[in-house]
C-alpha atoms as a PDB file:
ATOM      1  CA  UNK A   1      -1.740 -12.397  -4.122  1.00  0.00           C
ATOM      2  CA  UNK A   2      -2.525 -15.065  -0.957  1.00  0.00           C
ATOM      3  CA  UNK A   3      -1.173 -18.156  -1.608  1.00  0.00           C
ATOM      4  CA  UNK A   4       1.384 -19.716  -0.493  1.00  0.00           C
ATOM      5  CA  UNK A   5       1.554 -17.995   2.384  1.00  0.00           C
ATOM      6  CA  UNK A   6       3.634 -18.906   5.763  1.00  0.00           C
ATOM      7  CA  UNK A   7       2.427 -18.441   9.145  1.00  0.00           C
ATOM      8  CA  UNK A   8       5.473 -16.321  10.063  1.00  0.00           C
ATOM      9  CA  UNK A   9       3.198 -13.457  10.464  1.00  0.00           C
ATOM     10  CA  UNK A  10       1.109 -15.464  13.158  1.00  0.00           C
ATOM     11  CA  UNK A  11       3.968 -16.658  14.803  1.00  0.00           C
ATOM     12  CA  UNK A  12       4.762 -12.928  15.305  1.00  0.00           C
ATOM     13  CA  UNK A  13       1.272 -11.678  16.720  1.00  0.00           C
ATOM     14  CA  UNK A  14       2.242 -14.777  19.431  1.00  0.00           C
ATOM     15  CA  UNK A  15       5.625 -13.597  20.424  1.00  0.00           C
ATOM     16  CA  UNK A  16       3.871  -9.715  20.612  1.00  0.00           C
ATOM     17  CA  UNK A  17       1.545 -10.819  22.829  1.00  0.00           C
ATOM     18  CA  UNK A  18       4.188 -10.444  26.022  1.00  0.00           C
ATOM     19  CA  UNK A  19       5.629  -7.028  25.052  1.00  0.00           C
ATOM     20  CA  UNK A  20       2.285  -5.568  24.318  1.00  0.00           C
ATOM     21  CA  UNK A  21       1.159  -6.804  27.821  1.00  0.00           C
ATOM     22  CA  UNK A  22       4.512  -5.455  29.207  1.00  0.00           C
ATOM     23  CA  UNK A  23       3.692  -1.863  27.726  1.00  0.00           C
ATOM     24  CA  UNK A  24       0.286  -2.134  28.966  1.00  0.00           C
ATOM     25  CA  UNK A  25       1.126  -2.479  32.267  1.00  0.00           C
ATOM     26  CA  UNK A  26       3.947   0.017  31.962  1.00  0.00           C
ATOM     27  CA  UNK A  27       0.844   2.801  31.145  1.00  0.00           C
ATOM     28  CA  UNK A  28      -1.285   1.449  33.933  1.00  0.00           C
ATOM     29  CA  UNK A  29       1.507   2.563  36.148  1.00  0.00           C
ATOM     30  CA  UNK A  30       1.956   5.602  34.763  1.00  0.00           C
ATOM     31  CA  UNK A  31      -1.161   6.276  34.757  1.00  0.00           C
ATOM     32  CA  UNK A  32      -1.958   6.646  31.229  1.00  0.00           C
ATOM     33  CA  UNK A  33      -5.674   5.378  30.844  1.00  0.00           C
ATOM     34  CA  UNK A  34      -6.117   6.027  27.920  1.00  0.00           C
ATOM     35  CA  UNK A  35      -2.729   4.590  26.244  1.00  0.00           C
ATOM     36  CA  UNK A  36      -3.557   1.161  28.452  1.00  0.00           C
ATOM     37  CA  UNK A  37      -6.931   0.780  27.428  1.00  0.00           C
ATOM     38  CA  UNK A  38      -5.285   0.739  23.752  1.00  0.00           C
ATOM     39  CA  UNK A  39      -3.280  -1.621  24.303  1.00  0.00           C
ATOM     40  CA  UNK A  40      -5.363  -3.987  26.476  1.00  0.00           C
ATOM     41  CA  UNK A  41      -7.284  -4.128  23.203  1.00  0.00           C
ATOM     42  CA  UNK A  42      -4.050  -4.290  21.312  1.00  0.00           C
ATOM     43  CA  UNK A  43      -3.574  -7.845  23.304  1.00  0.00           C
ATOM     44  CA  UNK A  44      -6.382  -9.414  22.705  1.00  0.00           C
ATOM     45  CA  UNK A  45      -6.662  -8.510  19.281  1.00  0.00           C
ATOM     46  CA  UNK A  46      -3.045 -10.378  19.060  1.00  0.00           C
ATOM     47  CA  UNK A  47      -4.445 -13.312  20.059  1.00  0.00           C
ATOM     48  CA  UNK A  48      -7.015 -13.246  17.407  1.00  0.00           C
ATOM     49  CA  UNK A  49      -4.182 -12.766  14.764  1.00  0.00           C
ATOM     50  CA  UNK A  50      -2.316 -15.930  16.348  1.00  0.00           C
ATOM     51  CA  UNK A  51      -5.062 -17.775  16.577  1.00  0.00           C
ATOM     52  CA  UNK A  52      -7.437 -16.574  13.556  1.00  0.00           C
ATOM     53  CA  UNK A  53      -5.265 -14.243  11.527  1.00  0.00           C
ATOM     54  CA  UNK A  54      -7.668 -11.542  12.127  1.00  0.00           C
ATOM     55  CA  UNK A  55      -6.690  -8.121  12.290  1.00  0.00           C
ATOM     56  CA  UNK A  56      -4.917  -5.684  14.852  1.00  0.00           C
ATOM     57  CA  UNK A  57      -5.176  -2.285  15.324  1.00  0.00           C
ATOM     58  CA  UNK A  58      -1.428  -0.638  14.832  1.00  0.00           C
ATOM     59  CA  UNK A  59      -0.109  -0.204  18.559  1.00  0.00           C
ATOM     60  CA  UNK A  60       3.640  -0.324  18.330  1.00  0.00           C
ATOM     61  CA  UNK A  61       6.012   3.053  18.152  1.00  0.00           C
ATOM     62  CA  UNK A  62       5.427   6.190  15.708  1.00  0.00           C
ATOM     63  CA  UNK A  63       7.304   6.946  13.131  1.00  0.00           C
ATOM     64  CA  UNK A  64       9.980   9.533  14.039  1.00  0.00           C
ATOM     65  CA  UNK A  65       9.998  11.836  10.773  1.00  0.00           C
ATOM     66  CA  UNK A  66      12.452  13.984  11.947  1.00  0.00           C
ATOM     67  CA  UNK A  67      15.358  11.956  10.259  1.00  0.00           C
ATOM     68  CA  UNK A  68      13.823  11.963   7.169  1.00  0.00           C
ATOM     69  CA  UNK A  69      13.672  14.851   4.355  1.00  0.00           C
ATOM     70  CA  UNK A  70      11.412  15.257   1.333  1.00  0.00           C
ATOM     71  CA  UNK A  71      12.781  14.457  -1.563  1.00  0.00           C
ATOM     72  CA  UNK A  72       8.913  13.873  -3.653  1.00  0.00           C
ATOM     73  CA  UNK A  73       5.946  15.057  -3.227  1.00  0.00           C
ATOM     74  CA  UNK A  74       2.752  14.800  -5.371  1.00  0.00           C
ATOM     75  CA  UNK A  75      -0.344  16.711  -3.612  1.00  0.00           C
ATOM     76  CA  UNK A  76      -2.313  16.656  -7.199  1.00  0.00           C
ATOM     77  CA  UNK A  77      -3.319  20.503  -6.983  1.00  0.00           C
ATOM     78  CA  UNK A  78      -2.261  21.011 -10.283  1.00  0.00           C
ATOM     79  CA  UNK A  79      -3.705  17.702 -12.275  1.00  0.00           C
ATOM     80  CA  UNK A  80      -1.866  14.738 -13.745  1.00  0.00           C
ATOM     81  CA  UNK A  81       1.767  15.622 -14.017  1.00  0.00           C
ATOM     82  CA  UNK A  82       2.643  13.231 -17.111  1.00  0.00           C
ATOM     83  CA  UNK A  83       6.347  14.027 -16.534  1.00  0.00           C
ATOM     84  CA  UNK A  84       6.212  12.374 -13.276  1.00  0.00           C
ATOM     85  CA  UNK A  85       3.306   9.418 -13.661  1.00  0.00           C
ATOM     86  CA  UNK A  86       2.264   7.103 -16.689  1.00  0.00           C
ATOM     87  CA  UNK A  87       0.184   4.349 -16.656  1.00  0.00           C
ATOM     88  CA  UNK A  88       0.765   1.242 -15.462  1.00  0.00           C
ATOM     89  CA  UNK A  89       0.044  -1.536 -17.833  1.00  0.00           C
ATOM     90  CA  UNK A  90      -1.259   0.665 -20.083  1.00  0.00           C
ATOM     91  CA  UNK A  91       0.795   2.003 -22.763  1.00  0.00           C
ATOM     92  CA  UNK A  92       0.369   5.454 -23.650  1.00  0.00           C
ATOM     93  CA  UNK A  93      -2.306   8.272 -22.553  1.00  0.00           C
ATOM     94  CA  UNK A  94      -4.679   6.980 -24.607  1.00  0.00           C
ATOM     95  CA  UNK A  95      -3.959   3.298 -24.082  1.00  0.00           C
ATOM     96  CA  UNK A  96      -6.678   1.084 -22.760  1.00  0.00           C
ATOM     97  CA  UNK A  97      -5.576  -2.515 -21.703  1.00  0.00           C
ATOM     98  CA  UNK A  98      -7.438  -4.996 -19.989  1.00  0.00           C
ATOM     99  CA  UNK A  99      -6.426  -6.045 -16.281  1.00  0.00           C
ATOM    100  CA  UNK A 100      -8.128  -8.977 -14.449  1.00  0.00           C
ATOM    101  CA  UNK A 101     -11.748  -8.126 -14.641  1.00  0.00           C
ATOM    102  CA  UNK A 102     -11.646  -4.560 -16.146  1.00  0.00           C
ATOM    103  CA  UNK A 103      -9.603  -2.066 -18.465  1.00  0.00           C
ATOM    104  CA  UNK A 104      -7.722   0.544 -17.481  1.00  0.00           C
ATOM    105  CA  UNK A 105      -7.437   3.710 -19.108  1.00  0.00           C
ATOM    106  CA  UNK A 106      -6.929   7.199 -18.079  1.00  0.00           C
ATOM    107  CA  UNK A 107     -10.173   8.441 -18.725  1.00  0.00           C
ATOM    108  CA  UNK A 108     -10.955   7.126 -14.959  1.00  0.00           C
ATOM    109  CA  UNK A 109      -8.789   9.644 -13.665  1.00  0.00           C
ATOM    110  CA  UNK A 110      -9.705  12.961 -11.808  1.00  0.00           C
ATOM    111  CA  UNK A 111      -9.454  15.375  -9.882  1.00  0.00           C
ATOM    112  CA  UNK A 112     -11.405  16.407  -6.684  1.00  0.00           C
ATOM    113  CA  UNK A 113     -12.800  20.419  -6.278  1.00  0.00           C
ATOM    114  CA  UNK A 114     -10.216  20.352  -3.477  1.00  0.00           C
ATOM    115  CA  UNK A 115      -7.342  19.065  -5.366  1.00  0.00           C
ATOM    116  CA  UNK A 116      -7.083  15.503  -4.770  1.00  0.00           C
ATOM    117  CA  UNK A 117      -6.223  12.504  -7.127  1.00  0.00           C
ATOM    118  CA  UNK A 118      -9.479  10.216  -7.835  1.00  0.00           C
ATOM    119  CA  UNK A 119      -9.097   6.703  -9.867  1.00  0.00           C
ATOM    120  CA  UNK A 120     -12.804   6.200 -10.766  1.00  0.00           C
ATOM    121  CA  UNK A 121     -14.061   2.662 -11.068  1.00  0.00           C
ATOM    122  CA  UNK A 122     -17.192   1.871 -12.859  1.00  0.00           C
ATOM    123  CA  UNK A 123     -19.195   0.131 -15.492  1.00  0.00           C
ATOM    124  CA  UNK A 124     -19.147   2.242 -18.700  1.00  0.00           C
ATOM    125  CA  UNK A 125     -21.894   0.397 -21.870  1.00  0.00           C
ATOM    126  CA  UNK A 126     -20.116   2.633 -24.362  1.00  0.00           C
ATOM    127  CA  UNK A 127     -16.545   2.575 -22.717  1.00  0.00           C
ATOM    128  CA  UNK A 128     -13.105   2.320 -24.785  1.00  0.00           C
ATOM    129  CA  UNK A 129     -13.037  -1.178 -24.862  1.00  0.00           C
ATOM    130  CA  UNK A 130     -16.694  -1.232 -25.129  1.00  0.00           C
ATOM    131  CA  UNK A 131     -19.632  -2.142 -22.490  1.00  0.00           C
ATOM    132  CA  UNK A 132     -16.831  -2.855 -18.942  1.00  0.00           C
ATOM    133  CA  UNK A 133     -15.681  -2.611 -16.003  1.00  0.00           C
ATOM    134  CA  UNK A 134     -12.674   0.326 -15.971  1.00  0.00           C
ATOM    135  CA  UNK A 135     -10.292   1.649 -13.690  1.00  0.00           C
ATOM    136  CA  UNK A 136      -6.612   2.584 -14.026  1.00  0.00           C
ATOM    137  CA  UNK A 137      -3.284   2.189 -12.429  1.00  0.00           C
ATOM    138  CA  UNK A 138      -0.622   4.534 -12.717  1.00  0.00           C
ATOM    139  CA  UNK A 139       3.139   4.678 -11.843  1.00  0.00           C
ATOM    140  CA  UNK A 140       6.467   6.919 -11.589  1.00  0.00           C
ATOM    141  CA  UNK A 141       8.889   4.011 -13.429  1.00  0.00           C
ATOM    142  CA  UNK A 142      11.802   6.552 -14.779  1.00  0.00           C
ATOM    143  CA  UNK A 143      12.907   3.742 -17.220  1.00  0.00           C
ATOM    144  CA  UNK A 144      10.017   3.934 -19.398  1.00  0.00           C
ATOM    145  CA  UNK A 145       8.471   6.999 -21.662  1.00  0.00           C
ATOM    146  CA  UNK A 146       5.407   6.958 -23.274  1.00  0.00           C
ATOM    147  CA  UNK A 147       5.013  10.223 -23.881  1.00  0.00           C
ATOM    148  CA  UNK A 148       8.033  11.874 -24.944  1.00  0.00           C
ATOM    149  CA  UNK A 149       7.904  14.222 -21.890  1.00  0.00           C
ATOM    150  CA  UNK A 150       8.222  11.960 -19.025  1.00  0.00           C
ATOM    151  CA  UNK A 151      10.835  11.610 -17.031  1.00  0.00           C
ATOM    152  CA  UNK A 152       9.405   9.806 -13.329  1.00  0.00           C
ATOM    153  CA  UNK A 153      10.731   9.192  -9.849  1.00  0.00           C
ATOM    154  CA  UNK A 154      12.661   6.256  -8.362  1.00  0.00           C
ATOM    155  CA  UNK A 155      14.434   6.102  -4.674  1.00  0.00           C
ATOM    156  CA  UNK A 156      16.640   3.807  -2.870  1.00  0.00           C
ATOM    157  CA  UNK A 157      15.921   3.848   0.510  1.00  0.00           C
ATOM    158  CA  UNK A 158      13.518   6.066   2.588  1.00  0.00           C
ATOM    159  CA  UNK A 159      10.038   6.592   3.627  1.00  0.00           C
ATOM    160  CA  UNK A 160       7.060   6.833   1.439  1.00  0.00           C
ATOM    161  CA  UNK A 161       3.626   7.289   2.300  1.00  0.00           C
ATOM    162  CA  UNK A 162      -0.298   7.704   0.414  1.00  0.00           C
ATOM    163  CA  UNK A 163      -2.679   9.517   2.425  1.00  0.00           C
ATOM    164  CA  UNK A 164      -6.159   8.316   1.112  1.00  0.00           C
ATOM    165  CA  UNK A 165      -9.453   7.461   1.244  1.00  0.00           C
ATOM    166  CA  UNK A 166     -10.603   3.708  -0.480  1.00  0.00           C
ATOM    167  CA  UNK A 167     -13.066   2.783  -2.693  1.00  0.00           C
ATOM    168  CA  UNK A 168     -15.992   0.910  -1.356  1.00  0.00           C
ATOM    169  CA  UNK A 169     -17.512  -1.938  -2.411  1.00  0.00           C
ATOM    170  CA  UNK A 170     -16.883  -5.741  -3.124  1.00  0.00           C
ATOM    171  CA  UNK A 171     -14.356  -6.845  -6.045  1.00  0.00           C
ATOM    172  CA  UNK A 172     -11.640  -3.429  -5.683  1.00  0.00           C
ATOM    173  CA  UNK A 173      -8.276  -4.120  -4.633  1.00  0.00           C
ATOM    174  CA  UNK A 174      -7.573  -0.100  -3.965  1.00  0.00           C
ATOM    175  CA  UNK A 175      -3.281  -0.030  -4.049  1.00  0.00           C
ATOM    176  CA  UNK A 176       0.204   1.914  -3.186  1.00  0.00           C
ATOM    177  CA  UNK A 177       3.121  -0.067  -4.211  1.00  0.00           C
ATOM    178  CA  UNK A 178       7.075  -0.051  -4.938  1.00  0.00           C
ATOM    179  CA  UNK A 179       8.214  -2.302  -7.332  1.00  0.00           C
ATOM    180  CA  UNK A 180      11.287  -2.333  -9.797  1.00  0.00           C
ATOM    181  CA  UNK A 181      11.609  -4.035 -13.159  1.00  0.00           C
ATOM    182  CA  UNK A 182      13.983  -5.966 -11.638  1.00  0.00           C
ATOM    183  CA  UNK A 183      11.247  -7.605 -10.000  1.00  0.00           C
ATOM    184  CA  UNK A 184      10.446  -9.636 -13.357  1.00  0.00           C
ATOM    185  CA  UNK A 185      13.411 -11.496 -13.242  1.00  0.00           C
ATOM    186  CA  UNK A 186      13.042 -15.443 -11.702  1.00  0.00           C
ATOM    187  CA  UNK A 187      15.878 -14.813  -9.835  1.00  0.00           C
ATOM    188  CA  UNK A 188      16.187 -12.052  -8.036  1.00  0.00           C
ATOM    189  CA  UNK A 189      18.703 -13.158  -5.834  1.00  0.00           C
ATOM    190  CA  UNK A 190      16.729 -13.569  -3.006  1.00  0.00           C
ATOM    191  CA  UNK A 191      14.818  -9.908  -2.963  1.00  0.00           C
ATOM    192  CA  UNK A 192      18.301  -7.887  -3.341  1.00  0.00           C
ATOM    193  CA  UNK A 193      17.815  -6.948  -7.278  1.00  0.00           C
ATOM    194  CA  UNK A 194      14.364  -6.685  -7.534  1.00  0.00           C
ATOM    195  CA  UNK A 195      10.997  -6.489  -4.990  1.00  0.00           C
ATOM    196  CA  UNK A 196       7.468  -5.572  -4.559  1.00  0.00           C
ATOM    197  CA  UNK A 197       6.723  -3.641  -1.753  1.00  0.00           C
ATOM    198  CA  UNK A 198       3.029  -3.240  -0.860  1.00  0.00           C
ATOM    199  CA  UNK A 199       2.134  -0.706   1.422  1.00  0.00           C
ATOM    200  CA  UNK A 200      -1.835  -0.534   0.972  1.00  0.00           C
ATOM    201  CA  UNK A 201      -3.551  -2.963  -0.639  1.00  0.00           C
ATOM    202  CA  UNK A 202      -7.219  -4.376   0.776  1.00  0.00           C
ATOM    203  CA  UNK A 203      -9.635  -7.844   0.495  1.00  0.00           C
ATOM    204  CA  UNK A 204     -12.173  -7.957  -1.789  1.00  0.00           C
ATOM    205  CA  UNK A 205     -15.176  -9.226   0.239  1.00  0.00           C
ATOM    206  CA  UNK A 206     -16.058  -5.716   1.541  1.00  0.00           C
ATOM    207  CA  UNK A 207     -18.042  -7.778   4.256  1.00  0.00           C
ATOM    208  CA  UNK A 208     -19.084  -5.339   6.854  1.00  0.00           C
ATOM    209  CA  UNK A 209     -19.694  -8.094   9.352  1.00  0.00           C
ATOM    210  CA  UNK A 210     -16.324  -9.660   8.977  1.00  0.00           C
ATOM    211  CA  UNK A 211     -13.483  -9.247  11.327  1.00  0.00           C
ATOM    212  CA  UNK A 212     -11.672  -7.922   8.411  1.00  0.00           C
ATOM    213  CA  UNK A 213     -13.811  -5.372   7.665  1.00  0.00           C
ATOM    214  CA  UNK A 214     -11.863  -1.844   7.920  1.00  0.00           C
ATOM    215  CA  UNK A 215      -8.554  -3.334   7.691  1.00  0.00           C
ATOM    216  CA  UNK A 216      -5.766  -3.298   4.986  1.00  0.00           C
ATOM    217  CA  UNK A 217      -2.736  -5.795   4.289  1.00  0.00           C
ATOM    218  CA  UNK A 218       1.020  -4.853   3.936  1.00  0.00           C
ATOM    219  CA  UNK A 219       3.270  -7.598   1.831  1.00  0.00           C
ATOM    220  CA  UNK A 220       6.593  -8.258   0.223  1.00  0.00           C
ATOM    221  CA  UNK A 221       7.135 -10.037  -2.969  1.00  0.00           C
ATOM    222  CA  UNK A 222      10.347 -11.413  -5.021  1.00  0.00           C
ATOM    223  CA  UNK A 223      11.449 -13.785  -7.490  1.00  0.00           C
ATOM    224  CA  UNK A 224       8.904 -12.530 -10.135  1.00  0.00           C
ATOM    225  CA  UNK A 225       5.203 -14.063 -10.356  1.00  0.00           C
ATOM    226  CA  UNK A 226       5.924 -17.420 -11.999  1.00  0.00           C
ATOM    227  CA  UNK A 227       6.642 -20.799 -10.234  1.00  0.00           C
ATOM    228  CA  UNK A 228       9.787 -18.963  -8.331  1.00  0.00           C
ATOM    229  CA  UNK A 229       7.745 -16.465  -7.023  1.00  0.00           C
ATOM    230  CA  UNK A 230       7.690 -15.866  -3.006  1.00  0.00           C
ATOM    231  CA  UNK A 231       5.635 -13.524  -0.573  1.00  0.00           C
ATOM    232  CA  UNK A 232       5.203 -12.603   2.780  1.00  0.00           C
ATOM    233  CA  UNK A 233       2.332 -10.626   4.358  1.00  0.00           C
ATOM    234  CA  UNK A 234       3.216  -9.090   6.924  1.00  0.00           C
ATOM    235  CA  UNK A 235      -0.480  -8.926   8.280  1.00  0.00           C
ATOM    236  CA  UNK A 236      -3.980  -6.859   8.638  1.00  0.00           C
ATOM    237  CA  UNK A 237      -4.030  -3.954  10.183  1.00  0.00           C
ATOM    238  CA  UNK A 238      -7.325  -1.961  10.866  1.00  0.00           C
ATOM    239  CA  UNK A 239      -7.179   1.951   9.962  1.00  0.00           C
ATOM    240  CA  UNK A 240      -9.760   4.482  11.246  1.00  0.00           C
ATOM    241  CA  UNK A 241     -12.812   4.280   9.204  1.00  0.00           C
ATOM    242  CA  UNK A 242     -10.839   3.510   5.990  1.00  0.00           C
ATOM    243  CA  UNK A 243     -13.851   4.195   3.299  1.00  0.00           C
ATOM    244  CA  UNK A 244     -14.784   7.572   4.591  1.00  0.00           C
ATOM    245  CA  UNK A 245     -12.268   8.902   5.978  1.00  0.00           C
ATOM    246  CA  UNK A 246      -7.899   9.913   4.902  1.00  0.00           C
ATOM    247  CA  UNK A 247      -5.172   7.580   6.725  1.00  0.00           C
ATOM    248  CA  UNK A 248      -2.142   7.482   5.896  1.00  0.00           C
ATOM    249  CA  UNK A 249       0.206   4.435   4.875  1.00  0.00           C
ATOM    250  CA  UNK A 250       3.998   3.944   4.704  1.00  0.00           C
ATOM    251  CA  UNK A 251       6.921   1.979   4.624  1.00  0.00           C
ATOM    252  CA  UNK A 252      10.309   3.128   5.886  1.00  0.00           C
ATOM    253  CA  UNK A 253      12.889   1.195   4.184  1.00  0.00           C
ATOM    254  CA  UNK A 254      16.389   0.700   4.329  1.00  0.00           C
ATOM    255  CA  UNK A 255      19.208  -1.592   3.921  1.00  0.00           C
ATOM    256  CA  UNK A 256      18.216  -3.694   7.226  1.00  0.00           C
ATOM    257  CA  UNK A 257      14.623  -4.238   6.620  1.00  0.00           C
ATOM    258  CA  UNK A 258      11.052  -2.737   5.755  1.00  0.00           C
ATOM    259  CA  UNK A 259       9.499  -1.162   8.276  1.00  0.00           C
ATOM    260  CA  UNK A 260       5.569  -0.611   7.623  1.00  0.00           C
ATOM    261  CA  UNK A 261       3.101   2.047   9.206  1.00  0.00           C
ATOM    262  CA  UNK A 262      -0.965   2.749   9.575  1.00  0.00           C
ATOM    263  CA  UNK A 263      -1.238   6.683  10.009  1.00  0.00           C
ATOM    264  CA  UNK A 264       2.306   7.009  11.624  1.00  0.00           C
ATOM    265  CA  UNK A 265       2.161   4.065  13.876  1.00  0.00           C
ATOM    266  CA  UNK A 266       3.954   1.027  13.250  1.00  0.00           C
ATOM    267  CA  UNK A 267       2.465  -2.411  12.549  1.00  0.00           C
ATOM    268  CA  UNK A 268       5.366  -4.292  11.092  1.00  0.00           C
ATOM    269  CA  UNK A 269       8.815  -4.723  10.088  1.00  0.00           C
ATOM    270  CA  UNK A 270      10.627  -7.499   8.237  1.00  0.00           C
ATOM    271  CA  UNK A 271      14.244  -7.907   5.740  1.00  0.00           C
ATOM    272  CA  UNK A 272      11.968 -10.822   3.798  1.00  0.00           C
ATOM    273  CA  UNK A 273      13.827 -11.362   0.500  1.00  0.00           C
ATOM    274  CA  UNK A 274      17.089  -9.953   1.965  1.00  0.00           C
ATOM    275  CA  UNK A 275      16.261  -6.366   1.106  1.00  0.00           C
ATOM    276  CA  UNK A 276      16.252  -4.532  -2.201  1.00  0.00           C
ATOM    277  CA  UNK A 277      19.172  -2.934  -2.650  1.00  0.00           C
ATOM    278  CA  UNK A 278      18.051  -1.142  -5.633  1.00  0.00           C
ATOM    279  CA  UNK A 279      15.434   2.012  -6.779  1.00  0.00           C
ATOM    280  CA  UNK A 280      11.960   1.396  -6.656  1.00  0.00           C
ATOM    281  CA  UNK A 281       9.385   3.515  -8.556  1.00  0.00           C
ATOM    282  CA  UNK A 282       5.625   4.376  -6.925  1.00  0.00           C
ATOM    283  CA  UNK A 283       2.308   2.722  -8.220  1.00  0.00           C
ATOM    284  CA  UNK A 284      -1.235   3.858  -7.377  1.00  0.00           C
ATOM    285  CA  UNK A 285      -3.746   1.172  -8.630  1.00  0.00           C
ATOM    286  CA  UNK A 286      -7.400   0.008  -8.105  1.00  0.00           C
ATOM    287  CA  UNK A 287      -7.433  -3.778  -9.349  1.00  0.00           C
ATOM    288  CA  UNK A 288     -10.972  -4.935 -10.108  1.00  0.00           C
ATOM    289  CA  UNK A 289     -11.905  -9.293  -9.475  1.00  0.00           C
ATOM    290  CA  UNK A 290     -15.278 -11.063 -10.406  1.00  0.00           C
ATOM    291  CA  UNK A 291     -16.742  -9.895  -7.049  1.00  0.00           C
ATOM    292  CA  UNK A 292     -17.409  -6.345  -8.285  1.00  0.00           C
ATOM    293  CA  UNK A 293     -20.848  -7.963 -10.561  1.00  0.00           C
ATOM    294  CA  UNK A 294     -22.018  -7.651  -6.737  1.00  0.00           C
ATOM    295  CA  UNK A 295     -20.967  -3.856  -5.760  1.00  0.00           C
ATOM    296  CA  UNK A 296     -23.675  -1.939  -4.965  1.00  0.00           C
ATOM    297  CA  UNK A 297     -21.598   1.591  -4.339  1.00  0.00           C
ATOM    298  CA  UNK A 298     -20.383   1.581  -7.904  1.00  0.00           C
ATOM    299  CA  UNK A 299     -19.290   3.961  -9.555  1.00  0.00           C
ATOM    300  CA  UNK A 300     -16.857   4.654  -6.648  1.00  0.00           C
ATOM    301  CA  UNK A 301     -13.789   6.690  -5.964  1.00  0.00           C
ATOM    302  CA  UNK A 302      -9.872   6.109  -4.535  1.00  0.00           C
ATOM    303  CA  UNK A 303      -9.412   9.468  -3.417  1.00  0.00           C
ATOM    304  CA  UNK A 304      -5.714  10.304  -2.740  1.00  0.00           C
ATOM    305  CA  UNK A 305      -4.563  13.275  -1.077  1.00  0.00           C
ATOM    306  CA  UNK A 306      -1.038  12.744  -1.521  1.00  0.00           C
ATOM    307  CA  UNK A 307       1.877  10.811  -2.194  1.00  0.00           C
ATOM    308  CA  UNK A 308       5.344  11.545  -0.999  1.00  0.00           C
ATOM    309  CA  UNK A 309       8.725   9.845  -0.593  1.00  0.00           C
ATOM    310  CA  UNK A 310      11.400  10.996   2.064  1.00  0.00           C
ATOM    311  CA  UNK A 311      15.650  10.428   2.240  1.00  0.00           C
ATOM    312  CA  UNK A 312      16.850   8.866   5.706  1.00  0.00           C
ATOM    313  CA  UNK A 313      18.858  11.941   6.902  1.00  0.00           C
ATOM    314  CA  UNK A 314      21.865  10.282   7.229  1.00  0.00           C
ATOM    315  CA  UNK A 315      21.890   9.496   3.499  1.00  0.00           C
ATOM    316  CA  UNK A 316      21.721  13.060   2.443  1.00  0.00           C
ATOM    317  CA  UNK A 317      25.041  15.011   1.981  1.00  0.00           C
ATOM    318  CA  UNK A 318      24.767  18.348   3.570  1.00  0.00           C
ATOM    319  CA  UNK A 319      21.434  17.906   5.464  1.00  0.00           C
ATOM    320  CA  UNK A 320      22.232  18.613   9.508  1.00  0.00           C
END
């Protein structure tokens, strides 16, 4: 969701522009070619962000995963683990509900000969719903059981990361999100009771001659999706070869701020909405718009290696 957007994030790509020169030069020194040449490119794409909101490849520090420890980890070797995921927006295993331009059901889910996750999105004449566009979206919410068996994941605080490869093609809106059903409330005073976290989500054009091409967005949302609802986007951020190849993306969060990353480096951090101070479940998704009548690459694949969530160190009793 795009609207009513401030240019905060703009703002920031201006004020970066001086420290990423300042690290440049620091390299040049040092005589790390390769490291200033990054971010001599990392400069100049900051401009283009002020001045065009165009994208910028992730520069800034990595993240340091040694004060972190695992606490989930889904590497889909062994299927769909329905004590852990359900769908999202759809109601049951068998469910099939429609979502923007599609359905969703869980017949678009599989599984890769070497083990990974794939949401499938296509157009099926003798579908469940009948002749459609379907995909899925699926989630670890703990607070809801469709099933009888399931029993999900939530976190407060941490580090959680996909490593993927996205869909191609015009119309897919290829997804890893946090959210809480606190987020449904109007007021959510400010962020602290209830947020949605984005940590992947992509544009829709699929334009290989835009600027944008390559690149995925990173956004927080509160206050619900009525008339209270707010958002920031933290901006675009270009990964390597997104649609044929696995990156990774995460968000470290804590009770300070959100911190986000593109295949360990960092591109952003912000405490929009105050911070959640409460769990938040995981979502994988592939929402479907009009555009898809024009995708070409259908059907096409999300292909997800992995999903995990980490505990801040410091947060875990007995961990040195």
């Amino acid at each position: 969701m795009l609207k009513n957007q401030i240019p905060k994030r703009r703002l920031a790509s201006l004020t970066a522009i001086g420290p990423a020169l300042l690290m440049a030069l620091r390299a040049l020194f040092a005589l790390q070619g390769k490291r200033f040449l990054a971010l001599l490119v990392a400069v100049f794409q900051l401009w283009g962000a002020a001045l065009f909101d165009t994208p910028v490849k992730p520069y800034k520090d990595e993240i340091d995963m040694s004060r972190f420890v695992l606490t989930f980890e889904d590497n889909f070797d062994h299927g769909f683990d329905d004590t852990v995921w359900q769908g999202h927006y759809v109601y049951g295993d068998d469910d099939t509900q429609p979502r923007d331009t599609a359905y969703w059901n869980r017949g678009q889910v599989g599984f890769t000969d070497d083990g990974c996750l794939k949401i499938t999105v296509e157009y099926k004449e003798d579908g469940p719903a009948g002749a459609h566009y379907y995909s899925y979206g699926m989630e670890t919410n703990p607070n809801k059981n469709y099933n009888g068996r399931h029993t999900g994941f939530e976190q407060l605080y941490g580090y959680f990361e996909v490593r993927c490869i996205l869909p191609k093609g015009a119309g897919l809106n290829p997804a890893f999100w946090l959210l809480t059903d606190g987020m449904w409330d109007d007021d959510t005073d400010g962020g602290l009771s209830g947020a949605e976290v984005d940590v992947l989500e992509t544009g829709t054009d699929f334009n290989r001659k835009s600027p944008d091409f390559g690149s995925i967005y990173q956004t927080i949302h509160v206050d619900a999706y009525g008339d209270a609802h707010r958002q920031e986007i933290q901006g675009s951020f270009y990964a390597d070869d997104p649609y044929n190849k696995f990156n990774t993306y995460g968000v470290a969060w804590n009770e300070d701020e959100y911190i986000f990353y593109v295949n360990g480096v960092e591109t952003a951090r912000t405490d929009f909405g105050g911070v959640c101070r409460v769990p938040l479940y995981l979502i994988l998704s592939v929402g479907v718009n009009e555009k898809v009548a024009g995708n070409e690459h259908l059907p096409v694949d999300f292909v997800v290696d992995y999903v995990r969530a980490y505990q801040y160190r410091d947060l875990m009793p007995g961990k040195d």
